[in-house]
Protein backbone atom coordinates (compact mmCIF):
# COMPACT_ATOMS: atom_id res chain seq x y z
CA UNK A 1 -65.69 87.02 -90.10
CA UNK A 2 -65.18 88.88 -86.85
CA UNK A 3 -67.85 90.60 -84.57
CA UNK A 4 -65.90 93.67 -82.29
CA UNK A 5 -67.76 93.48 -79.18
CA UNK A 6 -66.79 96.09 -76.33
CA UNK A 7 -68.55 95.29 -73.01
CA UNK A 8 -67.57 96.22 -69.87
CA UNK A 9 -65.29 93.58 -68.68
CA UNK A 10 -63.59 93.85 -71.35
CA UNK A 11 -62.89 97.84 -70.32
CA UNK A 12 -62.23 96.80 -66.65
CA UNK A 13 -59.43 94.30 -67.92
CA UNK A 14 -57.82 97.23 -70.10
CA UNK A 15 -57.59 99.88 -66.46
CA UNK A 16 -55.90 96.79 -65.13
CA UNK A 17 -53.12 96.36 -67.53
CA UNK A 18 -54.90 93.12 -69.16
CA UNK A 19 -55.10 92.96 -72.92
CA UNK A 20 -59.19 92.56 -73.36
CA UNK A 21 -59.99 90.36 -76.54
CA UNK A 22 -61.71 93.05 -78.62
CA UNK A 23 -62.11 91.00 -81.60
CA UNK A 24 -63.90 87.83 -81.80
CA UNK A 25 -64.31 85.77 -83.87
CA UNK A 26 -67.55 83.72 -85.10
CA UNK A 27 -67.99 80.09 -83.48
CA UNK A 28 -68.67 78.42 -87.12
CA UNK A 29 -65.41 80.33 -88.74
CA UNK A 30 -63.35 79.51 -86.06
CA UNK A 31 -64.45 75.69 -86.16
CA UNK A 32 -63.58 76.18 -90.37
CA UNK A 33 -60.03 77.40 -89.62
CA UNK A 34 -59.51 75.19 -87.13
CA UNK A 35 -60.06 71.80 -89.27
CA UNK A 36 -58.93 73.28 -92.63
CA UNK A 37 -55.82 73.60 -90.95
CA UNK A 38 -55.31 69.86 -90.29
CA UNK A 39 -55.09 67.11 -92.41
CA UNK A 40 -55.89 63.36 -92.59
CA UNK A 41 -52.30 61.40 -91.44
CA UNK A 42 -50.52 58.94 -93.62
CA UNK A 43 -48.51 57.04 -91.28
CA UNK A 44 -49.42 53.90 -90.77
CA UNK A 45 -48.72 50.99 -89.10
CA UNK A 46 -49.73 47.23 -88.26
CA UNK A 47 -51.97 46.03 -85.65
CA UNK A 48 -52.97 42.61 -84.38
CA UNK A 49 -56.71 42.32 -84.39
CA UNK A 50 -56.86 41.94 -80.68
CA UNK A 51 -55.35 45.34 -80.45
CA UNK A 52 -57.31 46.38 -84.18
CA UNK A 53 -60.78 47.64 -82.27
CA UNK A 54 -61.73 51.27 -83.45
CA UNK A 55 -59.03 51.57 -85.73
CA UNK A 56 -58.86 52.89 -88.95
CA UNK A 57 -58.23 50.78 -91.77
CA UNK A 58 -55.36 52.04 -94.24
CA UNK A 59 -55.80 48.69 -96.28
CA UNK A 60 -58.75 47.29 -98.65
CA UNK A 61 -58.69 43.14 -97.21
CA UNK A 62 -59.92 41.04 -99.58
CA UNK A 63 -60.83 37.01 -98.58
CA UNK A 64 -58.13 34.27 -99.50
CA UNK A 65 -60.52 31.93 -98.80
CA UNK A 66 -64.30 30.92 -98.69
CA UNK A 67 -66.62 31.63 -95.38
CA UNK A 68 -67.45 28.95 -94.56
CA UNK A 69 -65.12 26.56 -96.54
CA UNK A 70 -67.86 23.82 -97.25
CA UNK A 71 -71.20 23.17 -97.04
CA UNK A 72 -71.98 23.09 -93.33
CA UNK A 73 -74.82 22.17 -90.74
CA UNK A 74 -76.56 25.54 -89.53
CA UNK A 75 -78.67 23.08 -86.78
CA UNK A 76 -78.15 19.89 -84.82
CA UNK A 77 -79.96 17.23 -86.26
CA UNK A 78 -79.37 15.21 -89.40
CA UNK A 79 -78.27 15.28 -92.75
CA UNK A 80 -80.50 13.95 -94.91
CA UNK A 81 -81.67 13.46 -99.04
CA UNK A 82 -84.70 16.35 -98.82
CA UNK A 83 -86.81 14.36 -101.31
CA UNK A 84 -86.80 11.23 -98.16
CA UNK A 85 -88.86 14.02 -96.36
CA UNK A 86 -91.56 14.85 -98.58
CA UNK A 87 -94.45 12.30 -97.28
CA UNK A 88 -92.99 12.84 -93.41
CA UNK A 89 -96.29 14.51 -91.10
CA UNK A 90 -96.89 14.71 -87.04
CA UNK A 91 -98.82 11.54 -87.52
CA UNK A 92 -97.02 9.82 -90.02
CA UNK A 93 -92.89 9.73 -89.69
CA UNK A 94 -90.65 9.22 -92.52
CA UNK A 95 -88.15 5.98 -90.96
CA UNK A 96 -84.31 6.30 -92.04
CA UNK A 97 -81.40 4.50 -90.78
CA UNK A 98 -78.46 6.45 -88.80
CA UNK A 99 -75.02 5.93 -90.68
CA UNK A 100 -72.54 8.33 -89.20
CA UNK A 101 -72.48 10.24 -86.41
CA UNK A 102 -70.43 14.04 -87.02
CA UNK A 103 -69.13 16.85 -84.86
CA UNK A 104 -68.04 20.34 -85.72
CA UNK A 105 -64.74 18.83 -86.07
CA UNK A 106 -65.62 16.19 -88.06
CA UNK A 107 -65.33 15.40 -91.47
CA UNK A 108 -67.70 12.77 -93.50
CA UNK A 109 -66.46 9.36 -93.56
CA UNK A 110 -69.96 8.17 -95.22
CA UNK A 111 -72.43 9.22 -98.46
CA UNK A 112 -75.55 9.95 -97.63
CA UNK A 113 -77.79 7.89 -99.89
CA UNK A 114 -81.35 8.02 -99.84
CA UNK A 115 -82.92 6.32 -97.11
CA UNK A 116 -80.13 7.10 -94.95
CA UNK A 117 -78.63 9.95 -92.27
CA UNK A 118 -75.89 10.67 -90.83
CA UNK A 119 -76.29 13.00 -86.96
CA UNK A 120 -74.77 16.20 -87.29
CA UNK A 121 -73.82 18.77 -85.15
CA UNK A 122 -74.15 23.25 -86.03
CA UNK A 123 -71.01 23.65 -87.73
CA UNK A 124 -70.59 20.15 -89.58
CA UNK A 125 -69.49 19.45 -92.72
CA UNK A 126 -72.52 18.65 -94.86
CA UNK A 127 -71.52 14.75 -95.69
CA UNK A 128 -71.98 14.14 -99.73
CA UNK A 129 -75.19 12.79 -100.78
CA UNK A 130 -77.38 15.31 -98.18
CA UNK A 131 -78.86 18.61 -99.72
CA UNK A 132 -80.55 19.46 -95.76
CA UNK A 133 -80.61 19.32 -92.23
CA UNK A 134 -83.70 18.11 -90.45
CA UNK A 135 -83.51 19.89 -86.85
CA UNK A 136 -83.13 17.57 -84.33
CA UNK A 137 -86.60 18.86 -82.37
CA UNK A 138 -88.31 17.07 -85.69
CA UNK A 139 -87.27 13.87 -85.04
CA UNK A 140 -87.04 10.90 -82.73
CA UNK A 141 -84.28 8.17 -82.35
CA UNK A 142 -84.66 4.86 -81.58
CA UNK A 143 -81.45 2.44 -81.83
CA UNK A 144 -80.10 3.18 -85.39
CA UNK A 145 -83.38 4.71 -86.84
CA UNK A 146 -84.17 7.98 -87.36
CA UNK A 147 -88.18 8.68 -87.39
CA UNK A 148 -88.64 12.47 -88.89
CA UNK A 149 -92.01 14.16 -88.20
CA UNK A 150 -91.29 17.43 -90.98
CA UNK A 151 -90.00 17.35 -94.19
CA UNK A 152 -87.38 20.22 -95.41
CA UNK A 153 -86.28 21.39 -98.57
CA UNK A 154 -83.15 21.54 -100.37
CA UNK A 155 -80.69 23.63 -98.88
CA UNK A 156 -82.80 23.86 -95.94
CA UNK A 157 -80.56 24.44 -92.49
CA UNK A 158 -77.89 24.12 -94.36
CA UNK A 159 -74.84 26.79 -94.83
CA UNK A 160 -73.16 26.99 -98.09
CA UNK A 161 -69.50 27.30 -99.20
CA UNK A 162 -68.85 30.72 -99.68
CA UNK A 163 -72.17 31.72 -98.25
CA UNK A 164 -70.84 34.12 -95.59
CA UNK A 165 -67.48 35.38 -97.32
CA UNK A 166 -66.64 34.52 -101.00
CA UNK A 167 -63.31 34.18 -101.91
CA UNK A 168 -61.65 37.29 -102.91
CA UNK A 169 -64.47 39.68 -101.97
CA UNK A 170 -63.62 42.74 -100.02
CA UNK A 171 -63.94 42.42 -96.56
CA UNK A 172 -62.59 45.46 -94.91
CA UNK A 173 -62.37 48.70 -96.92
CA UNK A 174 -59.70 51.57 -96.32
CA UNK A 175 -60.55 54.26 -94.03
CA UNK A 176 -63.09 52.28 -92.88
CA UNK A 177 -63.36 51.67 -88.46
CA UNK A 178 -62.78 48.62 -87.31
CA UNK A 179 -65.99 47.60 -85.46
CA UNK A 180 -66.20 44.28 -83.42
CA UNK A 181 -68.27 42.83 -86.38
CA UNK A 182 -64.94 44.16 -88.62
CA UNK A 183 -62.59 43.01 -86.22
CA UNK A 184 -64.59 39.38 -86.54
CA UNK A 185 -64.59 38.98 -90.30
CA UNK A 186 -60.98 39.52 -90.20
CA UNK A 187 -60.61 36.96 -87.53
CA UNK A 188 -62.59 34.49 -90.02
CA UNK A 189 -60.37 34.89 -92.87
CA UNK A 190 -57.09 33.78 -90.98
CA UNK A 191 -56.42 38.05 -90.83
CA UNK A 192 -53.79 38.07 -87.35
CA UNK A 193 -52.94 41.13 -88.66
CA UNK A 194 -53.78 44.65 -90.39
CA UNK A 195 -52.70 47.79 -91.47
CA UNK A 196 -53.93 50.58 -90.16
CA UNK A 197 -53.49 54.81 -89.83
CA UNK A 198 -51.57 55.24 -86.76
CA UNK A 199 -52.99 57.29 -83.98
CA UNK A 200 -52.23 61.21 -84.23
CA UNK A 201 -50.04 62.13 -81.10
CA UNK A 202 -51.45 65.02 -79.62
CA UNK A 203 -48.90 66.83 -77.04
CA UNK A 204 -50.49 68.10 -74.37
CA UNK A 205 -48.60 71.02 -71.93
CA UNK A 206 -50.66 72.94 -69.07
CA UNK A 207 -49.08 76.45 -67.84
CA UNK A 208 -50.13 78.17 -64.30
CA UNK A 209 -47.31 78.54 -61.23
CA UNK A 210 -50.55 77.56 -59.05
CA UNK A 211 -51.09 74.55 -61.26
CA UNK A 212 -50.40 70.73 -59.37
CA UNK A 213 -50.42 67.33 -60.35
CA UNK A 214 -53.04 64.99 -59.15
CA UNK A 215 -51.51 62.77 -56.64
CA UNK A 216 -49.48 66.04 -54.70
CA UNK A 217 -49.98 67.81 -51.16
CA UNK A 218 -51.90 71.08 -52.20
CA UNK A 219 -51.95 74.33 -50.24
CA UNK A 220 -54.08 77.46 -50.34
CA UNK A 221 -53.78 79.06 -53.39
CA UNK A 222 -53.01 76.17 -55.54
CA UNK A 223 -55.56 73.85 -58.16
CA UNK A 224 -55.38 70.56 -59.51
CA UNK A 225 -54.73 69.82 -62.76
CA UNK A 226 -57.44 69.02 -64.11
CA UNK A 227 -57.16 70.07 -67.61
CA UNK A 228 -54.03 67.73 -68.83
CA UNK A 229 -56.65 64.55 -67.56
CA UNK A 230 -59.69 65.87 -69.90
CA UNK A 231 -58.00 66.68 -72.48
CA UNK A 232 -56.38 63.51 -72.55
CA UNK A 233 -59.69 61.66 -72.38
CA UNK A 234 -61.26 63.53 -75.41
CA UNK A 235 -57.73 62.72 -77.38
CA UNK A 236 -57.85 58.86 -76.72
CA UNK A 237 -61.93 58.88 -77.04
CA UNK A 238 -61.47 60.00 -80.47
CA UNK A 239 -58.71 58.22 -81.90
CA UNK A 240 -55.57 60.00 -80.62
CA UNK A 241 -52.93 59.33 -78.19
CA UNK A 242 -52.15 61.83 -75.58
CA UNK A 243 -48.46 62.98 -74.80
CA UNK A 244 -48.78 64.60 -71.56
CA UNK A 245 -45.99 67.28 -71.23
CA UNK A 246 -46.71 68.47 -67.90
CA UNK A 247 -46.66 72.13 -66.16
CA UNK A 248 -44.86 74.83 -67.99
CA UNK A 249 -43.76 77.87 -66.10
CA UNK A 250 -45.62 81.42 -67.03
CA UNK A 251 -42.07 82.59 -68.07
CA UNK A 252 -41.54 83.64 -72.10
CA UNK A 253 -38.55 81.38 -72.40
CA UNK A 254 -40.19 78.81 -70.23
CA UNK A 255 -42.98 78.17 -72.64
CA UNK A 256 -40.79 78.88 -75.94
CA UNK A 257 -38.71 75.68 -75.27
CA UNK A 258 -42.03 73.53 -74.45
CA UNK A 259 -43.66 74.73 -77.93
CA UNK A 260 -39.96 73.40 -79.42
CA UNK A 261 -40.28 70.09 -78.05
CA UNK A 262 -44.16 69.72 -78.48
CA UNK A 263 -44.21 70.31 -82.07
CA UNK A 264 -42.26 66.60 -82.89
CA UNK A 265 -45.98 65.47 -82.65
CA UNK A 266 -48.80 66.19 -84.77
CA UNK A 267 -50.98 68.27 -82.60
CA UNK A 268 -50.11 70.47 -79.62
CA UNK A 269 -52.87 71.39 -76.89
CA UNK A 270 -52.01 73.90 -74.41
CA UNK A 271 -54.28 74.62 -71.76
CA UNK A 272 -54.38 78.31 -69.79
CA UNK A 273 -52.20 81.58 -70.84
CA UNK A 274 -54.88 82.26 -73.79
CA UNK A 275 -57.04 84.66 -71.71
CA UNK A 276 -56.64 88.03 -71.01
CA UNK A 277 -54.33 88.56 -68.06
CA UNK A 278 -50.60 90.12 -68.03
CA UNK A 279 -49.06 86.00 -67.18
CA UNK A 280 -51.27 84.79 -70.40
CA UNK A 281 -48.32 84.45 -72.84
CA UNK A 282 -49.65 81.70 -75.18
CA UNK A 283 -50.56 84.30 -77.46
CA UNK A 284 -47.47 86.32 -77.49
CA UNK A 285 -45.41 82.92 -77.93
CA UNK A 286 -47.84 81.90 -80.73
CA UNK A 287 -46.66 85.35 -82.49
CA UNK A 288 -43.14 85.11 -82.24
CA UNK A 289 -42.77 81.19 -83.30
CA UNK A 290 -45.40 81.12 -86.30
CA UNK A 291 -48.91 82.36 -87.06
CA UNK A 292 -51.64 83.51 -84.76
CA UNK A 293 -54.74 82.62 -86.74
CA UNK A 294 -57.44 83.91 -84.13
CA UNK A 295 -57.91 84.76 -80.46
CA UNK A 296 -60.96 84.81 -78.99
CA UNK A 297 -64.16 83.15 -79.98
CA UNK A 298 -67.85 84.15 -79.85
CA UNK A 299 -68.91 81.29 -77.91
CA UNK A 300 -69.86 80.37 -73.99
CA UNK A 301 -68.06 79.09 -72.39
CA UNK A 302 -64.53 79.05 -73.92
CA UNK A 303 -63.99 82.63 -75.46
CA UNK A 304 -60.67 83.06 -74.93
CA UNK A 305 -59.81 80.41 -77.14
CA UNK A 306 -56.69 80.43 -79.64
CA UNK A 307 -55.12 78.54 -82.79
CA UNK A 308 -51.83 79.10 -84.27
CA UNK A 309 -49.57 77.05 -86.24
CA UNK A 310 -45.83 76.66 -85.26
CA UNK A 311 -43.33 74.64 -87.15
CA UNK A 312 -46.23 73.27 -89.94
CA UNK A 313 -48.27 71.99 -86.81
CA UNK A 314 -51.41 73.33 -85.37
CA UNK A 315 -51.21 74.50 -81.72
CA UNK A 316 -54.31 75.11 -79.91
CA UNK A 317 -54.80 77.41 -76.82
CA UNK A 318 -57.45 76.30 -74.45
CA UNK A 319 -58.94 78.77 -71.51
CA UNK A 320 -57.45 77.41 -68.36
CA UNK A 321 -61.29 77.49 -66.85
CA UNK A 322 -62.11 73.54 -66.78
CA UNK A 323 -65.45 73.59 -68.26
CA UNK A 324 -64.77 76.19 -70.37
CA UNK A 325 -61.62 73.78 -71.74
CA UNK A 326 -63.59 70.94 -71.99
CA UNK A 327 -66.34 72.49 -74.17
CA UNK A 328 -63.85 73.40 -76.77
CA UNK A 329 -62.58 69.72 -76.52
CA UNK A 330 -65.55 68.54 -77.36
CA UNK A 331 -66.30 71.33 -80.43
CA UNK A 332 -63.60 72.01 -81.52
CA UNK A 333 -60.29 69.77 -80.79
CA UNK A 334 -62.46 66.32 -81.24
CA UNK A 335 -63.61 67.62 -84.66
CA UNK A 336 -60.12 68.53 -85.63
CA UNK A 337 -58.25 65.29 -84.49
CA UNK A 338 -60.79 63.17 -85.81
CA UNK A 339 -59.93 64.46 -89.08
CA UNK A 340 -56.37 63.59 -88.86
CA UNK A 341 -57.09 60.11 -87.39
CA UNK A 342 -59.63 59.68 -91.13
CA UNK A 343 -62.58 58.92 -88.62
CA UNK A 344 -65.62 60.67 -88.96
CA UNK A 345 -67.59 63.06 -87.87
CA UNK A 346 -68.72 61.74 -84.30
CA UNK A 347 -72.04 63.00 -82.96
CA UNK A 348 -74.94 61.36 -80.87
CA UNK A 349 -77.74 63.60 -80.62
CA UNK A 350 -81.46 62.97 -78.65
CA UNK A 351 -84.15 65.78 -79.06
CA UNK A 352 -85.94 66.22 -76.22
CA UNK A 353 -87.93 69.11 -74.79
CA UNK A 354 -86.00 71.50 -71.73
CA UNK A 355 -87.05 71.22 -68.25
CA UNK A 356 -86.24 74.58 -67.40
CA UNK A 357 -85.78 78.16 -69.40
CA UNK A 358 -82.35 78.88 -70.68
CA UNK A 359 -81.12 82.63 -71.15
CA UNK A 360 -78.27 83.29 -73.59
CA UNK A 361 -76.43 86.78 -74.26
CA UNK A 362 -77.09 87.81 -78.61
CA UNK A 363 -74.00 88.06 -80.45
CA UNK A 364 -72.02 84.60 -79.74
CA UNK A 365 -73.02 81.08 -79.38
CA UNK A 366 -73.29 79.60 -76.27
CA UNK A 367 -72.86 75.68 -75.10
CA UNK A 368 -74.87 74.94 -72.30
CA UNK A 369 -74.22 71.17 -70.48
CA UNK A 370 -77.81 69.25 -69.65
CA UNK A 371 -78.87 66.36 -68.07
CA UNK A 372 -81.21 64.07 -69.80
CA UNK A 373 -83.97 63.56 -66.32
CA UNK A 374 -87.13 61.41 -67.14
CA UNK A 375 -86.59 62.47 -71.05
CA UNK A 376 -86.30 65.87 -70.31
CA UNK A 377 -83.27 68.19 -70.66
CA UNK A 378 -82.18 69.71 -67.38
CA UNK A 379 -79.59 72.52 -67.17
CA UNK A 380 -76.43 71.44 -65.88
CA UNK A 381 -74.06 74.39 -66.37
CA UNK A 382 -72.85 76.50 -63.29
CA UNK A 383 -69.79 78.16 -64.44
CA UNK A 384 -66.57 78.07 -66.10
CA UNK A 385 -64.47 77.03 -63.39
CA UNK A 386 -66.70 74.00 -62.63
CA UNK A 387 -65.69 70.97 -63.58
CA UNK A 388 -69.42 69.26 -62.37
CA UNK A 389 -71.02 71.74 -65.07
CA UNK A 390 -69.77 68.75 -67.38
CA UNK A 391 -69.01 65.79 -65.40
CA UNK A 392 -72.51 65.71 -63.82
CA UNK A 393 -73.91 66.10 -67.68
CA UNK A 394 -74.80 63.94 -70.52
CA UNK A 395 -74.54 66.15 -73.16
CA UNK A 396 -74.76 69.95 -74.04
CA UNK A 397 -77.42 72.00 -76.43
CA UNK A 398 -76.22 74.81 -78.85
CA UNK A 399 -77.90 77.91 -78.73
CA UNK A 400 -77.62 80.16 -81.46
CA UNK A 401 -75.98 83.99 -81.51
CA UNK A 402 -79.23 85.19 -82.85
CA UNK A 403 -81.32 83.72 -79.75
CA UNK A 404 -81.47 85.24 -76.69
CA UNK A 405 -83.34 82.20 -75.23
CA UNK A 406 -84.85 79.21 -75.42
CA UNK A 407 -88.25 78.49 -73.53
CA UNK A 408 -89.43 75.44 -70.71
CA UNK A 409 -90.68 72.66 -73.24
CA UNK A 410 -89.15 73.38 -76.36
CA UNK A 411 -87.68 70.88 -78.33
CA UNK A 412 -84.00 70.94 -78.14
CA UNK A 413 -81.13 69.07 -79.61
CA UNK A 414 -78.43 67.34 -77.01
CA UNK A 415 -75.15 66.31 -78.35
CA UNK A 416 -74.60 63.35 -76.11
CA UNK A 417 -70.99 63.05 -74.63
């Protein structure tokens, strides 16, 4: 659904030969086109586990083996027949006589009969004959006796076969992320490898003649890029992996022959040309290589915001503005490439009350950075063009196109970055 909103910038940009966006549409149907349009990715690939950490897994791995493989020592101490314990107080020790001494290494040379123990160390094999482990702390040693001072039950301190991972039960499930506790159940199942989804490629192109790499003598007149870097960072923060394309002229042709070469990967980003001035041609290119399916977005910052789909792939246009780009990273591309890398939806939020009255304009939605400042949400934006409006942040609140503000000391939620 789209909201025609005629204010007067708009009206100034038409007397100056711009093309104002008259139609915009809402921030939730945008975000709906925008990740119907995608789909999760079924190439895959294999990964050592080193290299496996917040992957996705595109495999079910079940257990070849038993975790741990025997009955093992969960303490240091000794392995003894429980029922030896049962009389054993502070006052009164139960005596038994020392017949083996065992590392983690090691494996049992000697039964355990009753009356006897063998010293063990965490990790041990549980020598035949024991059923427990007395901790070491209960007991004293003195030559080749053992006095014990507590008595333990069967099983007690003691790890069983099977008792972590059973053979054949599923240990990693597909689509699932590879967490470090993932990534270590692999590793204890003899896994050196697994499959997983491979990492969308997202190309990413920035146009602008005043445009300049980081890194290059600048003169007056001329920016940074900046945008190529963020978006970057919010593609390999959420699973993809950025193909940075460079600076495109603001030439027709120019940018034609970048869309040609940036739709081999699964996701194109351009950032700038998708405002409102006579050079923004991402638009017009959009139109004559596949579909335009919106321009222009009721949100703040980031309205002149635009998604088409060229050769099967979606393309998104970003507002050259820094922190306006960024913002739509965050609420828009991140939600879409998270879907094609089968991750899910990603959001840390903290409610806390504002520090400081925000006002918002009725009729779009507008995303305003904050700091989080002795549990309180301070303001953080300043404007579009401001790259510190986010990097001095820690998250931004949504306000609603039906508010018009939101008071010192309400309750607000942050969506942490």
């Amino acid at each position: 659904m789209t909201a025609r909103l005629h204010d007067p910038e708009d009206r100034a940009h038409a007397r100056h030969g711009m093309r104002p966006l008259k139609e915009l549409m809402s921030f939730n149907e945008a975000l709906r086109i925008a990740t119907n349009l995608v789909h999760p990715m079924d190439r895959r690939e294999t990964a050592a586990i080193g290299d496996a950490l917040h992957r996705v897994s595109a495999e079910d791995v079940r257990s070849p083996i038993d975790v741990p493989l025997a009955d093992r020592a969960a303490m240091d101490g000794y392995a003894v027949v429980s029922r030896d314990t049962i009389p054993a107080g502070k006052t009164k020790p139960v005596t038994l006589r020392r017949i083996e001494t065992l590392y983690a290494d090691g494996v049992p040379r000697e039964r355990v009969a009753p009356g006897r123990c063998t010293v063990v160390a965490t990790g041990s094999m549980l020598p035949k004959g024991a059923d427990a482990v007395v901790m070491v702390e209960d007991t004293e040693s003195e030559g080749g006796l053992v006095k014990v001072y507590s008595p333990v039950r069967p099983g007690e301190n003691v790890s069983r076969r099977g008792e972590d991972i059973a053979r054949k039960s599923l240990v990693v499930r597909t689509e699932e992320v590879l967490t470090p506790a993932k990534v270590g159940a692999l590793a204890a199942i003899g896994r050196a490898r697994v499959r997983v989804y491979a990492r969308p490629r997202v190309a990413i192109l920035t146009t602008g003649d005043e445009v300049v790499p980081p890194g290059k003598r600048i003169r007056a007149g001329q920016v940074y890029d900046i945008n190529s870097h963020t978006i970057a960072s919010v593609v390999r923060e959420n699973g993809g992996e950025p193909v940075l394309l460079g600076r495109v002229p603001d030439r027709l042709e120019a940018l034609h022959a970048a869309f040609k070469k940036a739709i081999a990967n699964d996701l194109v980003v351009v950032s700038g040309g998708s405002s409102v001035g006579e050079k923004d041609i991402v638009v017009d290119v959009l139109r004559s290589m596949g579909d335009l399916l919106f321009h222009g977005i009721a949100v703040k910052p980031g309205r002149p915001t635009a998604l088409g789909r060229v050769g099967g792939k979606a393309v998104l246009g970003m507002p050259g503005n820094p922190t306006s780009c960024l913002s739509n990273c965050y609420v828009i591309l991140a939600p879409m490439l998270r879907r094609i890398a089968h991750l899910p939806p990603h959001e840390r939020i903290v409610e806390v009350p504002l520090a400081k009255r925000v006002v918002s304009a009725i009729g779009r939605v507008e995303f305003h950075t904050v700091r989080i400042v002795e549990g309180r949400a301070v303001p953080a934006y300043k404007e579009s063009s401001a790259i510190t409006s986010m990097a001095h942040a820690d998250g931004y609140i949504e306000i609603p196109a039906n508010a018009h503000l939101v008071e010192k000391g309400e309750r607000v939620r942050v969506t942490l970055f």
